[in-house]
N, C-alpha and C. Protein backbone atom coordinates (compact mmCIF):
# COMPACT_ATOMS: atom_id res chain seq x y z
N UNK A 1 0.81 -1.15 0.00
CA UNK A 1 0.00 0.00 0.00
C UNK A 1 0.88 1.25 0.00
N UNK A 2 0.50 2.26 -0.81
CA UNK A 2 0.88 3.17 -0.71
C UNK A 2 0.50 4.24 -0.42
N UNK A 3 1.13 5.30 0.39
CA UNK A 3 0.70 6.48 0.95
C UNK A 3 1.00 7.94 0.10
N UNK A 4 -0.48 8.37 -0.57
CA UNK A 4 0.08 9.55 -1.18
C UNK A 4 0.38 10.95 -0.36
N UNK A 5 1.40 11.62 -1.42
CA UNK A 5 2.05 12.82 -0.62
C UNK A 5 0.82 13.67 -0.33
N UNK A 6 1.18 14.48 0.70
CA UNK A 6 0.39 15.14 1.86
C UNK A 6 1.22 16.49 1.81
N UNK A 7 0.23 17.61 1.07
CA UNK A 7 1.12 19.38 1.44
C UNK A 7 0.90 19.83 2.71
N UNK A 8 0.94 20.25 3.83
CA UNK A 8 1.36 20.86 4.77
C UNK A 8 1.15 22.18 4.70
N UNK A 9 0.69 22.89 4.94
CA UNK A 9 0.62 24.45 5.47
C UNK A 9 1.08 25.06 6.84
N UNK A 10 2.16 25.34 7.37
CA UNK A 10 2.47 25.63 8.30
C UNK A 10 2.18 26.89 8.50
N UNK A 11 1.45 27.81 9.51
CA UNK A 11 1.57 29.48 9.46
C UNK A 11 1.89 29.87 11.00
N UNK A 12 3.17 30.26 11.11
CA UNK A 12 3.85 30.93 12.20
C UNK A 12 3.04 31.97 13.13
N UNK A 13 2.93 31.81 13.92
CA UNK A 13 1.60 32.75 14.90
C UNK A 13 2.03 33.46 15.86
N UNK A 14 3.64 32.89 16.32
CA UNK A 14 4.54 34.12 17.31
C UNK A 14 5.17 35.43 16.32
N UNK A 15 4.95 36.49 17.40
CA UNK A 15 5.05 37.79 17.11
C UNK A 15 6.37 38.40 17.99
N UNK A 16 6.87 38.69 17.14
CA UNK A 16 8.05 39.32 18.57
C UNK A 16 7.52 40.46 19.12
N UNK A 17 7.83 40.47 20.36
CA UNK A 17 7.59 41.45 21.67
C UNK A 17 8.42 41.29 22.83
N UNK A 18 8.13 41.82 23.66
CA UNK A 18 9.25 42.00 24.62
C UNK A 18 8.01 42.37 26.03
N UNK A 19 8.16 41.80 26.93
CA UNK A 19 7.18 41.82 28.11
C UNK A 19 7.86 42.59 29.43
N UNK A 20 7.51 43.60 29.88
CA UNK A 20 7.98 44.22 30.86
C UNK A 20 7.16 44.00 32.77
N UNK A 21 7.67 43.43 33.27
CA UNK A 21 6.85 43.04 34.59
C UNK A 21 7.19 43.81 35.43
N UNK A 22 6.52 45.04 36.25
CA UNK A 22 6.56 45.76 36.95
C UNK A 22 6.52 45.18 38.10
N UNK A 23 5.97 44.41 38.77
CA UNK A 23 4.95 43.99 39.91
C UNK A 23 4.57 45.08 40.15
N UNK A 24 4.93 45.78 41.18
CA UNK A 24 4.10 46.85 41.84
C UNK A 24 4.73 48.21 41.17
N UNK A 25 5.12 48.47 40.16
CA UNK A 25 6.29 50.05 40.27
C UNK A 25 7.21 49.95 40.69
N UNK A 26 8.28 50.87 40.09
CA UNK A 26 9.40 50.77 40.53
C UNK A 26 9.41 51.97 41.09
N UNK A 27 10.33 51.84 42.50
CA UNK A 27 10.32 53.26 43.50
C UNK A 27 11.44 53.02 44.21
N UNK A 28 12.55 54.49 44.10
CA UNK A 28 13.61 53.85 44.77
C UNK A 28 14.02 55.21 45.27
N UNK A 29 14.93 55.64 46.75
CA UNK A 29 15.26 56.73 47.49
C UNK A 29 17.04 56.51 47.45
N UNK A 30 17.15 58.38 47.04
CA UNK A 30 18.51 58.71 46.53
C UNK A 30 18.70 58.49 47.98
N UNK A 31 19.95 57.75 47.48
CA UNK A 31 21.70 57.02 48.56
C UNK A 31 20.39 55.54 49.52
N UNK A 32 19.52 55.51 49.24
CA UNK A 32 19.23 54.16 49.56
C UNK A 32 19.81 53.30 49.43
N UNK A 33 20.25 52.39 50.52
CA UNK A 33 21.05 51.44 50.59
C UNK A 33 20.05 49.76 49.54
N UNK A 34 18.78 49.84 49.33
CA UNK A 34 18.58 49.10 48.31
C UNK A 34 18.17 49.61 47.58
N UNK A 35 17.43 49.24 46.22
CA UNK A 35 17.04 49.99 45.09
C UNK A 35 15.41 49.36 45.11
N UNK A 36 15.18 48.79 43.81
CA UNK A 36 13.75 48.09 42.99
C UNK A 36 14.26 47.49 41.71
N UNK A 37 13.33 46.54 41.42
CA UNK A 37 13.90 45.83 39.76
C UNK A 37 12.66 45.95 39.50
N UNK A 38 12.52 45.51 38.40
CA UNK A 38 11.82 44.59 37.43
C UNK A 38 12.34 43.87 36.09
N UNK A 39 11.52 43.06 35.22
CA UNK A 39 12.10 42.02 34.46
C UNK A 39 11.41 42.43 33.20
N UNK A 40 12.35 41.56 32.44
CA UNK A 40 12.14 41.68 31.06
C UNK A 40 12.01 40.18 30.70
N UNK A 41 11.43 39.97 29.62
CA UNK A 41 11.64 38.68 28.92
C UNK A 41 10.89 38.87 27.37
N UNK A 42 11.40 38.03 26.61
CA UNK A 42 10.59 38.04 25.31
C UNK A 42 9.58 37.36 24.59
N UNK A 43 8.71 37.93 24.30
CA UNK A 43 7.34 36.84 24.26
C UNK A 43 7.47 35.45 23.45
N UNK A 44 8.53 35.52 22.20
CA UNK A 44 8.60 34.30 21.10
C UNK A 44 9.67 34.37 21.05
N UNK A 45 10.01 32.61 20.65
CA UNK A 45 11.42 32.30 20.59
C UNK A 45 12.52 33.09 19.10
N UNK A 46 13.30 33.62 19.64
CA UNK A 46 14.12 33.71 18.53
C UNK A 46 14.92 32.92 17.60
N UNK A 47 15.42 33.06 16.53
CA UNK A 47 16.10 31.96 16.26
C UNK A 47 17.77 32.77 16.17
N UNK A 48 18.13 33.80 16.70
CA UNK A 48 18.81 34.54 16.98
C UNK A 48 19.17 35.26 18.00
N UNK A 49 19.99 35.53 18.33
CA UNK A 49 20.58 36.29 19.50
C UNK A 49 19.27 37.91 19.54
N UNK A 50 18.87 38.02 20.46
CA UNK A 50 18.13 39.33 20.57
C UNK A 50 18.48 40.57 21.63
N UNK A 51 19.12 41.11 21.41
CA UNK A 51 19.73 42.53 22.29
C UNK A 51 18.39 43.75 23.09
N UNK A 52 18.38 43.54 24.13
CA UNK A 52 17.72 44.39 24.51
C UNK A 52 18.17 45.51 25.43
N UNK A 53 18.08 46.97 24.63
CA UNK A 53 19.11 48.01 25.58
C UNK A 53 17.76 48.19 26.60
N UNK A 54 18.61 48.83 27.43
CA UNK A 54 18.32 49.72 28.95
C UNK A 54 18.43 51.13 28.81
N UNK A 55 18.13 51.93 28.64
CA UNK A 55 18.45 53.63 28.55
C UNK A 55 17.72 54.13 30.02
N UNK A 56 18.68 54.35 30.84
CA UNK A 56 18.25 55.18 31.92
C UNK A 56 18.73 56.67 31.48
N UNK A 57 17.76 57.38 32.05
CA UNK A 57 18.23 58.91 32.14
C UNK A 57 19.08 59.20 33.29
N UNK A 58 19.42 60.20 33.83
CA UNK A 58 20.44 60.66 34.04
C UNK A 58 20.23 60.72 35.90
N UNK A 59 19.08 60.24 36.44
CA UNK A 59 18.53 60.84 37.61
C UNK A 59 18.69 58.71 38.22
N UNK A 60 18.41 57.80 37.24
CA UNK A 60 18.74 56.58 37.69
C UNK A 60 20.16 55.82 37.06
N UNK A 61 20.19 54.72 38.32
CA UNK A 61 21.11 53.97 37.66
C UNK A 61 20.47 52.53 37.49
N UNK A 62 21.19 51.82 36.34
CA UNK A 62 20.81 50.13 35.85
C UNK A 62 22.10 49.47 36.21
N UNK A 63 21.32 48.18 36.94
CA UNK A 63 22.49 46.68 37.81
C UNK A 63 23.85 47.22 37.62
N UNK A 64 23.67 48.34 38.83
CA UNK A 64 25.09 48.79 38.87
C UNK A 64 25.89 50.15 38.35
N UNK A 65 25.79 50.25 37.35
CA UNK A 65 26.70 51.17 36.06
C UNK A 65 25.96 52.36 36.82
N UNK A 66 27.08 53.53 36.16
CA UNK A 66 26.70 54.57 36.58
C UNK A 66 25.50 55.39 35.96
N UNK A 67 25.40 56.30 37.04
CA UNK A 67 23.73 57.03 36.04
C UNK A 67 23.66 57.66 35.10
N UNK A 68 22.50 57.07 34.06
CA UNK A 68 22.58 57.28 32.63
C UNK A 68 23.29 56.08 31.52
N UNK A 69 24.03 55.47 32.27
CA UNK A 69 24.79 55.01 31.10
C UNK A 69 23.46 53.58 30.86
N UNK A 70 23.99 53.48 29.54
CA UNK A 70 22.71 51.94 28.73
C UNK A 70 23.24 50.52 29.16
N UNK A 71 22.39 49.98 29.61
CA UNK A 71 22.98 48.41 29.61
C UNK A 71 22.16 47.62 28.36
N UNK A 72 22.95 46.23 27.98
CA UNK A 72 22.58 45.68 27.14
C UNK A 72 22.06 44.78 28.08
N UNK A 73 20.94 43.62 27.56
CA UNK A 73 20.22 42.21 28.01
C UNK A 73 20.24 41.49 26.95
N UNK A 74 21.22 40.35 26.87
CA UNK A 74 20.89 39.07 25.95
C UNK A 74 20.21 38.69 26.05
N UNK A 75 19.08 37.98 24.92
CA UNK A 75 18.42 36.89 25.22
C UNK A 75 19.29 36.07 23.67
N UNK A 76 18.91 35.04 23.99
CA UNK A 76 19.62 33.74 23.27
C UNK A 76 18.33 33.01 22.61
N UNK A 77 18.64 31.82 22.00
CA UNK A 77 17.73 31.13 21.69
C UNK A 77 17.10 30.30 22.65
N UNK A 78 17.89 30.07 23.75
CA UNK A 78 18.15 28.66 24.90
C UNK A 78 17.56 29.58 26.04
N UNK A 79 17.24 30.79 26.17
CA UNK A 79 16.50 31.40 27.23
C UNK A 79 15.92 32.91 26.56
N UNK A 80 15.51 32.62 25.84
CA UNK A 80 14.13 33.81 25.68
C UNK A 80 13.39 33.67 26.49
N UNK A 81 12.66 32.74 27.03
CA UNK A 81 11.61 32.76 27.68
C UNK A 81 11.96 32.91 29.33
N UNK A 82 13.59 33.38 29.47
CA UNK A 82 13.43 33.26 31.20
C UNK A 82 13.85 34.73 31.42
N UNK A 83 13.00 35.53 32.31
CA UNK A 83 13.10 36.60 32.48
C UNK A 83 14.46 37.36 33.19
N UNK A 84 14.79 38.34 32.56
CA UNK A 84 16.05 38.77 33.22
C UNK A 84 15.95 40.04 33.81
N UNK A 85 16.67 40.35 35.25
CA UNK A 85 16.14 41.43 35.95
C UNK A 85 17.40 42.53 35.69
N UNK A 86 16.64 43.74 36.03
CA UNK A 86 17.35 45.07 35.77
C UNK A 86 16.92 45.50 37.02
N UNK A 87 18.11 45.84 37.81
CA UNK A 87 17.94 46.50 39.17
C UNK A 87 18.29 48.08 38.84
N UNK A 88 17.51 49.03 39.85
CA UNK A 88 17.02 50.08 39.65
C UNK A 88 17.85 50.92 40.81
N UNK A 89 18.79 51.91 40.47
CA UNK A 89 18.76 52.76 41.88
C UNK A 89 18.89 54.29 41.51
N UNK A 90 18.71 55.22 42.63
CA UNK A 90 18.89 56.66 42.53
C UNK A 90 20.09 57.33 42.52
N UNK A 91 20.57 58.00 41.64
CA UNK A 91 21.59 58.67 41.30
C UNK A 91 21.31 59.77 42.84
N UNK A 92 22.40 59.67 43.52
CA UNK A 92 22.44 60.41 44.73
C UNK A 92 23.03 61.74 44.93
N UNK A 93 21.89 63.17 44.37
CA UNK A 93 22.77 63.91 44.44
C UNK A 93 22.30 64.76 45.12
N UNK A 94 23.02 65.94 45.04
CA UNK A 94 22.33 67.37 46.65
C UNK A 94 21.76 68.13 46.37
N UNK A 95 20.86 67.71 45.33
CA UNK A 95 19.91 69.10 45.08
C UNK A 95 18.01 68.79 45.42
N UNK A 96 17.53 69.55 46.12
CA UNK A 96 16.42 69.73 46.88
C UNK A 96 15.74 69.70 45.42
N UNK A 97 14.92 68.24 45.31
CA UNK A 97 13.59 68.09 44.00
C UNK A 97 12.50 67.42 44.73
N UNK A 98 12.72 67.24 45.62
CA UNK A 98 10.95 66.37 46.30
C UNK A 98 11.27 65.11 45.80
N UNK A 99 9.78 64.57 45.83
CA UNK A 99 9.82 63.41 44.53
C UNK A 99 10.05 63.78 43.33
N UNK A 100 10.33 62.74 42.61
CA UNK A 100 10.66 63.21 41.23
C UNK A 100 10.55 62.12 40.40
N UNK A 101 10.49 62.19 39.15
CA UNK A 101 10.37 60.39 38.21
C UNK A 101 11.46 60.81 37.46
N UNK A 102 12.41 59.25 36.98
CA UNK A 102 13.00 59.05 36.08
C UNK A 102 12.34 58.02 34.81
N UNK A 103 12.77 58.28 33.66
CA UNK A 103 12.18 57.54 32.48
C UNK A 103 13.14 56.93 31.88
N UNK A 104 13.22 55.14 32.16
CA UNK A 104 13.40 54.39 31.35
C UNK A 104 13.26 53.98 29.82
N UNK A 105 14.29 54.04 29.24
CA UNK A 105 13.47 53.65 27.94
C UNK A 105 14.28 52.41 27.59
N UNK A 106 13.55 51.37 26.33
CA UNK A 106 14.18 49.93 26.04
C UNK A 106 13.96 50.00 24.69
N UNK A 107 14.86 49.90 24.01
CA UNK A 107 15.06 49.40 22.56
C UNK A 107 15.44 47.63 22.46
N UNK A 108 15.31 47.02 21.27
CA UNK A 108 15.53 45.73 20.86
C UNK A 108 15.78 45.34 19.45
N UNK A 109 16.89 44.63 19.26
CA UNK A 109 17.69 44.75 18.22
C UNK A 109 17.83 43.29 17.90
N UNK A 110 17.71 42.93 16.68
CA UNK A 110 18.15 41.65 16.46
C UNK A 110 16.77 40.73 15.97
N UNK A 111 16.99 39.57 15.04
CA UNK A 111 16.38 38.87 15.09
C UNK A 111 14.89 39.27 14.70
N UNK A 112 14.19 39.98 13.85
CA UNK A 112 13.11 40.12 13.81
C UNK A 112 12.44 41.41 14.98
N UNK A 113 13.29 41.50 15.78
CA UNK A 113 12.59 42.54 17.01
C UNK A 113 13.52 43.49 16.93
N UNK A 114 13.97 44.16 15.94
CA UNK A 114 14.61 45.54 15.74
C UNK A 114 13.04 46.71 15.61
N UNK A 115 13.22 47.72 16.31
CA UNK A 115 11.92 47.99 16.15
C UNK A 115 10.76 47.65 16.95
N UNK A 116 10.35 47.00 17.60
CA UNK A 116 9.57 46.27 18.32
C UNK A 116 9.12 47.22 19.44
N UNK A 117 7.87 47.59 19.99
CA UNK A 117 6.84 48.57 20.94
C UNK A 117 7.76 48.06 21.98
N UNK A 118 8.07 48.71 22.86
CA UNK A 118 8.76 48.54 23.82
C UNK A 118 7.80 49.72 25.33
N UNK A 119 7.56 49.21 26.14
CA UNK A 119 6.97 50.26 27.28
C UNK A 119 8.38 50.93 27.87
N UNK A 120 7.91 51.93 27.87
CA UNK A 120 9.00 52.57 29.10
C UNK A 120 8.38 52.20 30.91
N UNK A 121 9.62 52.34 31.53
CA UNK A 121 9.80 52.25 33.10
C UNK A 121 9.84 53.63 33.74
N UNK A 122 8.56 54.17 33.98
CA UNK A 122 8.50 55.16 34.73
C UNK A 122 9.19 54.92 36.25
N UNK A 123 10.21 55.68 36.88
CA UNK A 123 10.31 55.23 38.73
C UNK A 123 10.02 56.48 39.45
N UNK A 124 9.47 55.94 40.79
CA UNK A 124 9.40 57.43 41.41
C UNK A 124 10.65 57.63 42.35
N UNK A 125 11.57 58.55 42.59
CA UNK A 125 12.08 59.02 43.14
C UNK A 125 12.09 59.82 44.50
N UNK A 126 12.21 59.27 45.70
CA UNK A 126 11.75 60.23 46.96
C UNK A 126 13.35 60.56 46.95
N UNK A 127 13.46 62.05 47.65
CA UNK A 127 14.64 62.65 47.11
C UNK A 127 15.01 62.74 48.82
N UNK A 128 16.16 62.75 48.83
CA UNK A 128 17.09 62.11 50.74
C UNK A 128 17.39 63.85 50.61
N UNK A 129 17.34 65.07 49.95
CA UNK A 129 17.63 65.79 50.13
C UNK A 129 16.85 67.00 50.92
N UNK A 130 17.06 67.65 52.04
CA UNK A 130 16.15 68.51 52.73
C UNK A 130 16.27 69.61 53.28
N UNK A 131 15.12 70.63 53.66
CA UNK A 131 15.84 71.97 54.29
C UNK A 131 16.23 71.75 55.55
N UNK A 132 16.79 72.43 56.69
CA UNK A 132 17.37 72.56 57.52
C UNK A 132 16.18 72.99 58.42
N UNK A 133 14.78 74.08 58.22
CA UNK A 133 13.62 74.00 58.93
C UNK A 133 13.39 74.95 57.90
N UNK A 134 12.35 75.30 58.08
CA UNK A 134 11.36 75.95 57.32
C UNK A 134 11.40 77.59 57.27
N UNK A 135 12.23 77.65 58.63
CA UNK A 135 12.35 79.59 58.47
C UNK A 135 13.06 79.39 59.50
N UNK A 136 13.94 80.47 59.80
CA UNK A 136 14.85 81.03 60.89
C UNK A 136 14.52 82.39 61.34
N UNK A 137 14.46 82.53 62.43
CA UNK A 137 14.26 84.01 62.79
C UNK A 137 15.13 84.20 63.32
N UNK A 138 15.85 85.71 63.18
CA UNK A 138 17.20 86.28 63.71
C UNK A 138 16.57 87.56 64.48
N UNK A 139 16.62 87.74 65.95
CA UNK A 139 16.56 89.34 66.37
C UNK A 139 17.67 89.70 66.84
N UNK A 140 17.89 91.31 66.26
CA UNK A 140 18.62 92.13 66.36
C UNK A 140 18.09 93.31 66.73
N UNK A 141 18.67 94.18 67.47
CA UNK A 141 19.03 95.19 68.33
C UNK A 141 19.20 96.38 67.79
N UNK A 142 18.13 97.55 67.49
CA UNK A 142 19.00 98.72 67.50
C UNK A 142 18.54 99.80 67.93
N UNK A 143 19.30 100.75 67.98
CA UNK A 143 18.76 102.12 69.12
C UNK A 143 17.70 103.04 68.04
N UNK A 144 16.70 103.39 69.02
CA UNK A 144 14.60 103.57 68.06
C UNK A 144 15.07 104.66 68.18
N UNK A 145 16.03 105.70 68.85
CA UNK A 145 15.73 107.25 69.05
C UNK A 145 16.39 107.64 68.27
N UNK A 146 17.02 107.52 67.37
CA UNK A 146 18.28 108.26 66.41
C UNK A 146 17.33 109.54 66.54
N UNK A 147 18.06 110.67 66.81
CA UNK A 147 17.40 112.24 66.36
C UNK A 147 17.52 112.50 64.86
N UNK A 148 16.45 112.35 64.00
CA UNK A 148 16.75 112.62 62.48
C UNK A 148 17.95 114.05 62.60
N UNK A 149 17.62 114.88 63.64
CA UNK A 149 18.33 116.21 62.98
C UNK A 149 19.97 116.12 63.41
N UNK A 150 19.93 115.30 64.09
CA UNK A 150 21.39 115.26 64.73
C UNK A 150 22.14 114.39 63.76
N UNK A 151 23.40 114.41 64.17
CA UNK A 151 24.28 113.59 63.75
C UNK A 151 24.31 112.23 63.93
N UNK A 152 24.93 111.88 63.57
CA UNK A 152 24.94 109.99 63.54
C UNK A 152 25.31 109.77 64.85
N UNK A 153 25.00 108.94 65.85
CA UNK A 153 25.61 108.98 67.29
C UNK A 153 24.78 109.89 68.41
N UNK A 154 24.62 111.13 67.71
CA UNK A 154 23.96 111.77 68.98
C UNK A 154 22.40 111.08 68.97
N UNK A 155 22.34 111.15 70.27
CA UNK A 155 21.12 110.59 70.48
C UNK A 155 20.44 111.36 71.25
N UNK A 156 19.03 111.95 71.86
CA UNK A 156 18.20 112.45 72.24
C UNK A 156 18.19 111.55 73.37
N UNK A 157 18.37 111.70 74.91
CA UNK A 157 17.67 111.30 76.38
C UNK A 157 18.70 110.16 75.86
N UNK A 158 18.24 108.93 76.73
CA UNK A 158 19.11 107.48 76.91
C UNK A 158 18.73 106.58 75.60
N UNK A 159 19.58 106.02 74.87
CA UNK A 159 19.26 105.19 74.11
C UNK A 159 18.28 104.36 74.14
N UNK A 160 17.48 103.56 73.02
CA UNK A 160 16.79 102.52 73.94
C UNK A 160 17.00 101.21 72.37
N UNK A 161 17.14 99.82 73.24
CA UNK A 161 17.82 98.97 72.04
C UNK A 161 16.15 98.23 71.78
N UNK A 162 16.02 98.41 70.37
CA UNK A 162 14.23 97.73 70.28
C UNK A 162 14.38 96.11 69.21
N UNK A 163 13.50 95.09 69.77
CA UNK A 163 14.01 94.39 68.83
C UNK A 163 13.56 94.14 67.33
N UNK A 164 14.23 93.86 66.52
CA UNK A 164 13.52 93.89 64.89
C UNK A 164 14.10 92.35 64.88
N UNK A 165 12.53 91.47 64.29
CA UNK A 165 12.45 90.19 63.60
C UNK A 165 12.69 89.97 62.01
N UNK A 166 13.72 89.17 62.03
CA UNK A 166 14.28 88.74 60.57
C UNK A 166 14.11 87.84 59.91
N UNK A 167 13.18 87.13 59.13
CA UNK A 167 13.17 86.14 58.91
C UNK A 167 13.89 85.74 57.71
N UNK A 168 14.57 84.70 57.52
CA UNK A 168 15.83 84.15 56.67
C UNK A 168 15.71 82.95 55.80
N UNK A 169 15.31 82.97 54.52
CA UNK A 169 14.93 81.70 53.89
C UNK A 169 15.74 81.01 54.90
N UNK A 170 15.12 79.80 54.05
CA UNK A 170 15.31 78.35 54.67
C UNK A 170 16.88 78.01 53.85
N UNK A 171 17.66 77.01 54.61
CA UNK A 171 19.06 76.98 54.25
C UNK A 171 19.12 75.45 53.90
N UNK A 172 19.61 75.13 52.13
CA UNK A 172 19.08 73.73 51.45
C UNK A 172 20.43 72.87 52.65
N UNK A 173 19.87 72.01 52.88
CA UNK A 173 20.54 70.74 53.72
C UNK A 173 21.00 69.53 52.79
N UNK A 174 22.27 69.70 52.25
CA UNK A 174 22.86 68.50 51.66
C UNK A 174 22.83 67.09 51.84
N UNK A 175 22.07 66.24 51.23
CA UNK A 175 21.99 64.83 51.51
C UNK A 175 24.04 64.73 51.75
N UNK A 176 23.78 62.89 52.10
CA UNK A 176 25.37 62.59 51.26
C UNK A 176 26.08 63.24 50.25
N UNK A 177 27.49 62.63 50.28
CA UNK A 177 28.18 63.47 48.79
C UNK A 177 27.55 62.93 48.05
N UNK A 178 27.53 63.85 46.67
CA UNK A 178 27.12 63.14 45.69
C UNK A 178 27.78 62.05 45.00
N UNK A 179 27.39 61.13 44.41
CA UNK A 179 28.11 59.82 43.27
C UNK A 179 28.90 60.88 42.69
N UNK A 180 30.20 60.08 42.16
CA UNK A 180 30.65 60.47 40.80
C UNK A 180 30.35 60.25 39.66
């Protein structure tokens, strides 16, 4: 018996993408001794090496490197599918911003996913930097009787010292040194 040939239609249904897992937000405090991550992974297998940059701005740092600079993320053929983490921290410097957000951005190169929608990583920033109090008051001393008509010094009867309130912005309070 014989078996006649059989055509096949195969149609490919993975899409390249790239999956970003927040869990909760990323939130991290300048000179904090830990940071925040989250992960990346890619939705379909490649059949190629796939590069995925990191672009932090200038206010975070990525697993390590200093702030601003890009990290790369391999994925391979043999682990596309296992997520790889990017740890998150605050560029630690002395200038009074409150909270503040830095913006992540991710490009992907390679393999069909050059190009590819990528989300950015918004983080919030609580800033270690603060005033010293809120106002200072300085009193000072000076003699109320000056005689307009007299000379500088002469004074009319006994001096009398009255006090005048000064109030003095607030004086910015330097976190830590800053990173280099």
């Amino acid at each position: 018996m014989s078996i006649a040939d059989v055509t096949v239609s195969i149609t490919d249904n993975d899409t390249a993408g790239v999956t970003i897992d927040l869990v909760d937000g990323v939130a991290v405090t300048e000179g904090g001794t830990t940071g925040d991550s989250y992960t990346i992974v890619l939705d379909s297998e490649p059949t190629a090496n796939v590069i995925v940059t990191v672009d932090p701005d200038t206010q975070t740092r990525v697993n390590g490197y200093s702030a601003g600079v890009s990290v790369d993320l391999t994925f391979i053929p043999s682990n596309w599918d296992t997520p790889q983490t990017v740890n998150v921290a605050a560029y630690n410097d002395a200038v009074i911003e409150g909270t503040h957000y830095s913006d992540i951005t991710h490009i992907a190169g390679g393999d069909g996913y050059t190009g590819v929608s990528i989300e950015n990583v918004i983080v919030t920033i609580s800033d270690n930097d603060s005033l010293l109090s809120p106002s200072s008051t300085i009193t000072t001393h000076y003699p109320a009787n000056i005689a307009p008509e007299r000379s500088p010094g002469n004074y009319r009867g006994r001096p009398r010292q009255l006090p005048v309130q000064t109030t003095v912005p607030p004086t910015p309070q330097a976190g830590p040194a800053p990173e280099p």
